[in-house]
Structures are given as C-alpha cells and as structure tokens.
N, C-alpha and C. Protein backbone atom coordinates (compact mmCIF):
# COMPACT_ATOMS: atom_id res chain seq x y z
N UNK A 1 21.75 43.68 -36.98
CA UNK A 1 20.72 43.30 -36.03
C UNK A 1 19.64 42.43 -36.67
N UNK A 2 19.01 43.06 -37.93
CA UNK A 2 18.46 42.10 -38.67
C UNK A 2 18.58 40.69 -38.92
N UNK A 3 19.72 39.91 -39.09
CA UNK A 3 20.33 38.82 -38.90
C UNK A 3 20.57 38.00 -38.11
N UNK A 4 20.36 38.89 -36.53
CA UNK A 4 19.89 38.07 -35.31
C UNK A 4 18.51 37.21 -35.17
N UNK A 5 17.87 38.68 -35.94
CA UNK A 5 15.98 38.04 -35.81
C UNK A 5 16.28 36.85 -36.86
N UNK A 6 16.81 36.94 -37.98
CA UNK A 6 16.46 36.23 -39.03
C UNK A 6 16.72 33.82 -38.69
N UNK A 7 17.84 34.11 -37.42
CA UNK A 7 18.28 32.97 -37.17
C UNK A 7 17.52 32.21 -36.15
N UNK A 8 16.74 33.05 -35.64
CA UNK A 8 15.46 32.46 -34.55
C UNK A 8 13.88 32.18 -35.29
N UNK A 9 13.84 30.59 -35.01
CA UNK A 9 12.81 30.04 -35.75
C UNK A 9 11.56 30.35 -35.99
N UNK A 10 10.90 30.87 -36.56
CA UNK A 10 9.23 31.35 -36.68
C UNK A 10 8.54 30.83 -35.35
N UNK A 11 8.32 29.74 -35.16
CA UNK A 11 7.52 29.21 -34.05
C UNK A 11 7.93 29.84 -33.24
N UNK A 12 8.62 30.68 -32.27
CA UNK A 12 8.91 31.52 -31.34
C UNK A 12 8.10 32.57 -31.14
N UNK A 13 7.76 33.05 -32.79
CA UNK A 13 7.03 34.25 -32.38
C UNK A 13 5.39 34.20 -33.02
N UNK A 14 5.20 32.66 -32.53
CA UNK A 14 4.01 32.54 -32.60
C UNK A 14 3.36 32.95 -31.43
N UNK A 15 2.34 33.58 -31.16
CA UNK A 15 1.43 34.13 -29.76
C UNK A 15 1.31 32.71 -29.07
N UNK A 16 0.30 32.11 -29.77
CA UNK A 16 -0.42 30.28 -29.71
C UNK A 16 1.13 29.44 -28.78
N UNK A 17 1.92 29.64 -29.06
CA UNK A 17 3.33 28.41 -28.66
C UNK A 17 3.75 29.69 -27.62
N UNK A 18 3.95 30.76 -27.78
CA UNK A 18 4.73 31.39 -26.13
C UNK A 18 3.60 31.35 -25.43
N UNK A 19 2.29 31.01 -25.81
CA UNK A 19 0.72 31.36 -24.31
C UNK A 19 0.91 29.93 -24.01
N UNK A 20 1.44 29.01 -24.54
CA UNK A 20 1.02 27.71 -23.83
C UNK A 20 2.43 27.65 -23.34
N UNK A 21 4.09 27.53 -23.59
CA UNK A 21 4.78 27.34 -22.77
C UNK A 21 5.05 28.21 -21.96
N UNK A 22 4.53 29.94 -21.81
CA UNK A 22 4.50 30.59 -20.50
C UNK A 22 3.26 29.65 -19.75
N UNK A 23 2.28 28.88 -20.11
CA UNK A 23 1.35 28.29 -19.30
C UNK A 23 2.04 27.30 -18.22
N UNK A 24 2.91 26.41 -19.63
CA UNK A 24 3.26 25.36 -19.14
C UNK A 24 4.30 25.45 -17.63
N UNK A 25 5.08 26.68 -17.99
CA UNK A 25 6.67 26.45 -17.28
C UNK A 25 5.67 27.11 -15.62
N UNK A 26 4.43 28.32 -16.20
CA UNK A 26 3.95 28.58 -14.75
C UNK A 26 3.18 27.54 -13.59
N UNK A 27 2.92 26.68 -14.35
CA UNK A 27 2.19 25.73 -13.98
C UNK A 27 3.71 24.51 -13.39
N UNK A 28 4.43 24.31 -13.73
CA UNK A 28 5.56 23.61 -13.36
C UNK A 28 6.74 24.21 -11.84
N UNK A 29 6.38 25.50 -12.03
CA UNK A 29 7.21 25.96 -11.11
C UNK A 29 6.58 27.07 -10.59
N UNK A 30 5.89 28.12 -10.71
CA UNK A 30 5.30 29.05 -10.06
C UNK A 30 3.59 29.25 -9.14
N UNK A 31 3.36 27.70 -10.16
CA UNK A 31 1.88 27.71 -9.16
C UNK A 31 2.01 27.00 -7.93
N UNK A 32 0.84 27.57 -7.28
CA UNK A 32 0.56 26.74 -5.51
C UNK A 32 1.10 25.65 -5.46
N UNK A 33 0.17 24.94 -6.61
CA UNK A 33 0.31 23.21 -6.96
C UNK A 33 1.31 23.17 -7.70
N UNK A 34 2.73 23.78 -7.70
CA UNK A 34 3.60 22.93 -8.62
C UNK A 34 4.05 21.66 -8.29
N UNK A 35 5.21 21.06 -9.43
CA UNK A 35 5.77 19.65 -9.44
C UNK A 35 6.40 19.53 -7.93
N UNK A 36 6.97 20.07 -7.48
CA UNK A 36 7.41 19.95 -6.27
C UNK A 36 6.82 19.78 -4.97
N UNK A 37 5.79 20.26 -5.05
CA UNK A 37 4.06 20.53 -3.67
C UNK A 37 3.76 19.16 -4.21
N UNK A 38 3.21 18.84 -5.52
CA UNK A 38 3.02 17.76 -5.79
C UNK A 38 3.92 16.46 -5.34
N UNK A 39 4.91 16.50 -5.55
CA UNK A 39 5.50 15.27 -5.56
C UNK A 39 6.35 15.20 -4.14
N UNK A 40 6.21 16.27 -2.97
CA UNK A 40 6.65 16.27 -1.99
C UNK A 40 4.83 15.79 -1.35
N UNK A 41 3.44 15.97 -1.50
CA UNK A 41 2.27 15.41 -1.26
C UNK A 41 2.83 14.04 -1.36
N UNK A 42 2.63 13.59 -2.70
CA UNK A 42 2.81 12.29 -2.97
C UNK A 42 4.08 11.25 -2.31
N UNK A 43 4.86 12.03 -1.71
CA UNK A 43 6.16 11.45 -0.67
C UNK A 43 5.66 11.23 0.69
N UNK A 44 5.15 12.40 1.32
CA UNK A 44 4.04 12.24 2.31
C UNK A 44 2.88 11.06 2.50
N UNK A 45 2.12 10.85 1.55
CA UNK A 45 0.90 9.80 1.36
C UNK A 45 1.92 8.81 2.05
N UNK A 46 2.61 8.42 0.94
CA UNK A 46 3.44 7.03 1.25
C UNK A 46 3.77 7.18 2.57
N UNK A 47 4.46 7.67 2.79
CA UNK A 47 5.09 7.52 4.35
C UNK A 47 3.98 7.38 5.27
N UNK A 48 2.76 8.15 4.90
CA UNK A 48 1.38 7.88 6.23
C UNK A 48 0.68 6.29 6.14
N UNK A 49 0.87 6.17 4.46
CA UNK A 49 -0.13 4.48 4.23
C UNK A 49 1.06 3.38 5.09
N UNK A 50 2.33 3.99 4.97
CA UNK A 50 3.26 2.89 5.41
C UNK A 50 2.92 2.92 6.92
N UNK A 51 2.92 3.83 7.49
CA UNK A 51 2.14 4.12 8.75
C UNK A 51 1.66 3.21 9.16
N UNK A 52 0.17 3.73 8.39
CA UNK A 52 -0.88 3.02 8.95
C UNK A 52 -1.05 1.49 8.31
N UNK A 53 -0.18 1.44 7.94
CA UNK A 53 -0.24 -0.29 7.44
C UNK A 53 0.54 -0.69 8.93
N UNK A 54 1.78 -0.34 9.24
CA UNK A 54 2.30 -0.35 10.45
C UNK A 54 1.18 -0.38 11.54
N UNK A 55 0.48 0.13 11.60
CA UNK A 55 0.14 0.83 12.75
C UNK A 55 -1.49 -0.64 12.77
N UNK A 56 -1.99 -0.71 11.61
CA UNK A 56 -2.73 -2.02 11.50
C UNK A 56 -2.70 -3.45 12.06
N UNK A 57 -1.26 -3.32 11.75
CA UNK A 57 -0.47 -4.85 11.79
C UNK A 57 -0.25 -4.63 13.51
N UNK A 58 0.14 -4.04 14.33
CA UNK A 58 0.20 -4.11 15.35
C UNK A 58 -0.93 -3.94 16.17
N UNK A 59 -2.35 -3.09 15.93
CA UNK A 59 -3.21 -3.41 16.20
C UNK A 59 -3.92 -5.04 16.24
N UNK A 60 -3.68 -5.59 15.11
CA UNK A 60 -4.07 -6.88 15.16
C UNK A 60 -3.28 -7.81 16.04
N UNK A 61 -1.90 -8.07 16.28
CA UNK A 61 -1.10 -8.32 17.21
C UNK A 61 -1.50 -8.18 18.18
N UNK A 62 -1.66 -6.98 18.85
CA UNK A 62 -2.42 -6.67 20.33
C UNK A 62 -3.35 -7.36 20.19
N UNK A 63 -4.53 -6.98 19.46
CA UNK A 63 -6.22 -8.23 19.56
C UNK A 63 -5.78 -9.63 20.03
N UNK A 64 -4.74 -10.09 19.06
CA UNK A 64 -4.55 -11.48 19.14
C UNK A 64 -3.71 -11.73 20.86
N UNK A 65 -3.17 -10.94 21.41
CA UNK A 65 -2.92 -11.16 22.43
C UNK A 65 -3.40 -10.95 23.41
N UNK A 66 -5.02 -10.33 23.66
CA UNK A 66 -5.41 -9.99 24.24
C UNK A 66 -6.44 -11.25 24.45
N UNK A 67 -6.98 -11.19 23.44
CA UNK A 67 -7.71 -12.84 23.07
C UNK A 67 -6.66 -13.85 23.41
N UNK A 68 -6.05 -13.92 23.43
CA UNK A 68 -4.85 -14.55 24.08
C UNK A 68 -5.24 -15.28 25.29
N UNK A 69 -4.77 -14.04 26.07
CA UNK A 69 -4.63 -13.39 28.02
C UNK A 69 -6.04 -14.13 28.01
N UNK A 70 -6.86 -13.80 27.39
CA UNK A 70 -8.64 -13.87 27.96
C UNK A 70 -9.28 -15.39 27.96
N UNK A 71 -8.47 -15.99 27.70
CA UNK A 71 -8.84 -17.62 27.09
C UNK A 71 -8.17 -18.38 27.26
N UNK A 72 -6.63 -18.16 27.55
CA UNK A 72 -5.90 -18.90 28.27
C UNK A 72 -4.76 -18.49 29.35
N UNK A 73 -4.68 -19.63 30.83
CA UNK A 73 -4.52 -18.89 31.85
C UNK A 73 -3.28 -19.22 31.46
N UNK A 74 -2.08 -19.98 30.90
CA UNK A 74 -0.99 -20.23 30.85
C UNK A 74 -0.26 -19.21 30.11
N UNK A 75 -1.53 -18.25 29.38
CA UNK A 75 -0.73 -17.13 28.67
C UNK A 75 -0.58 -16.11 29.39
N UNK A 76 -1.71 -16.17 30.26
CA UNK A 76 -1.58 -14.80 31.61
C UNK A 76 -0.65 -15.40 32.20
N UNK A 77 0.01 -16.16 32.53
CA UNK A 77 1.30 -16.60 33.77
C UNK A 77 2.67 -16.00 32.75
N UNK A 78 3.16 -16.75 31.46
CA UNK A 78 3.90 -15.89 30.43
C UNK A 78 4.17 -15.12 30.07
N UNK A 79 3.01 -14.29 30.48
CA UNK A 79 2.81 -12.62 30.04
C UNK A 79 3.38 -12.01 31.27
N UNK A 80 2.99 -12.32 32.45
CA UNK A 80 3.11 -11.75 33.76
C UNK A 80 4.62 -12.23 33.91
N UNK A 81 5.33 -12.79 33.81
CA UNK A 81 6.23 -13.45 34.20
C UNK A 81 7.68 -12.73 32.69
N UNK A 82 7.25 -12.49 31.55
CA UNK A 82 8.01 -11.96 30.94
C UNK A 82 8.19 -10.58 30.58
N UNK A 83 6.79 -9.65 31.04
CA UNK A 83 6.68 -8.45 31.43
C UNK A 83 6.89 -7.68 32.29
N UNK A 84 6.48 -8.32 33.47
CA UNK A 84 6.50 -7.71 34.87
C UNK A 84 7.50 -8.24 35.31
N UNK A 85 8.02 -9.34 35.27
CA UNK A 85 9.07 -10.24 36.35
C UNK A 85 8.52 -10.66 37.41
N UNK A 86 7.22 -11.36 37.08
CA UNK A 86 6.56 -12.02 38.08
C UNK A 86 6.86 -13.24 38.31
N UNK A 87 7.27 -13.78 39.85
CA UNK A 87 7.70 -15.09 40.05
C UNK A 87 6.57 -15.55 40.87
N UNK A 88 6.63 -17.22 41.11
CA UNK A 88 6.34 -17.56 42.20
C UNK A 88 7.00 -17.65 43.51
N UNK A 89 6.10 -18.14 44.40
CA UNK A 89 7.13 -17.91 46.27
C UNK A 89 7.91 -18.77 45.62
N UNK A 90 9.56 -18.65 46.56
CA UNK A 90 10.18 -19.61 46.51
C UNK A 90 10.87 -19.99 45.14
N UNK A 91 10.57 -18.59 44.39
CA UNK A 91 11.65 -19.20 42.83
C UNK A 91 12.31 -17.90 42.78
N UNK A 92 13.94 -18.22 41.62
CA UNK A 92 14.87 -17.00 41.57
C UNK A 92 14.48 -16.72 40.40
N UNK A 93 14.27 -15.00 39.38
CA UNK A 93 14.16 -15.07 38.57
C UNK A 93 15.60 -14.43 38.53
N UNK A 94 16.00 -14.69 37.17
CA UNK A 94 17.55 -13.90 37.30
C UNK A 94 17.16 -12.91 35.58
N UNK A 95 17.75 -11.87 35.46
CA UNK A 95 17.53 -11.00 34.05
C UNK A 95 18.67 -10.91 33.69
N UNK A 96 18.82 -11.30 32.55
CA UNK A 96 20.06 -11.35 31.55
C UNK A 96 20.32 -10.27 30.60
N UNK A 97 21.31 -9.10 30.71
CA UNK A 97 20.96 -8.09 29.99
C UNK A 97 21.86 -7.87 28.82
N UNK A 98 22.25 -8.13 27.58
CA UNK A 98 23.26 -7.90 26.90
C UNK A 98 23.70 -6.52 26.09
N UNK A 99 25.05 -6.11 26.19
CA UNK A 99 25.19 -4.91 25.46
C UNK A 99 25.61 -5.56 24.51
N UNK A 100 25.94 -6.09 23.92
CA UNK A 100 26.71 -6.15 22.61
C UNK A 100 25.18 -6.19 21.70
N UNK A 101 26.24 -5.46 20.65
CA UNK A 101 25.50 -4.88 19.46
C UNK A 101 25.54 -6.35 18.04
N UNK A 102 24.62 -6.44 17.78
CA UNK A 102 24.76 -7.77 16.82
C UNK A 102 25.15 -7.13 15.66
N UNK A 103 25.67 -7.39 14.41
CA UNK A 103 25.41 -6.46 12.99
C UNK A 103 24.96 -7.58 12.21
C-alpha cells in the first residue's frame, strides 16, 4: 500500500494546490455563474444586438418611407396601388402570383 502513496506526486498533497483547484473546478461547473450560464448569456446578447440591429435598420426604412408618402404624391399613388391594389376608374389591375420556389 505504501508504494501506491509513494507514486503520487507531492504537489497533490499540498493543502495550497487542492484549495485552489477544488476552487477552480467549483467555479467552472458548480457555481450559479458557471462556464455554461456564462457562455449560454453571451449566445443570448448576440442574438438580441443582432435583433436590434435588425430591428434599427427597418425602423429607418419605415422613416424613410414615410417621409416618402409625406412629400411626394407619386409615392402615395405607388404605395396605394402596390399595397392595397388600388386602381383608377376604368383600369384592369391583374395580380400575378407565383409558386415556384427559386433555390
């Protein structure tokens, strides 16, 4: 039995080196905040900034079309006419609908 202890390295049974890697491994996997909470947070962020970068860019889109509509009347006839299916008297609009799938 003696000969078992004798093949396991001193630093093992230093107090100082098992208090910091029981620190380390609790801190990696057993705390609130482990690597995983962490880096499933940090997966989250991204996906919300991509969001709201999304969500920016189409805000500004709308402005610009709204400022659009408000300033020019040829854009309110375009708008009305490719949204609604607004015609004038006396014209056919016809809607073209395609299924095919492009790849």
């Amino acid at each position: 039995m003696l000969l078992k202890f004798k093949k396991i390295p001193a630093i093992f049974y230093n107090k100082y080196i098992l208090s910091i890697a029981f620190f380390v491994v609790w801190m990696l996997f057993f705390d609130q905040r482990d690597v995983f909470y962490v880096w499933q947070q940090k997966h989250q962020l991204k996906e919300l900034l991509q969001k709201k970068a999304y969500y920016e860019n189409e805000i500004k889109m709308a402005q610009n079309d709204l400022n659009n509509l408000q300033n020019n009347p040829a854009a309110i006839e375009k708008f009305a006419r490719e949204k609604y299916l607004m015609k004038k008297p006396n014209e056919d609009v016809f809607v073209v609908e395609s299924d095919v799938i492009h790849n």
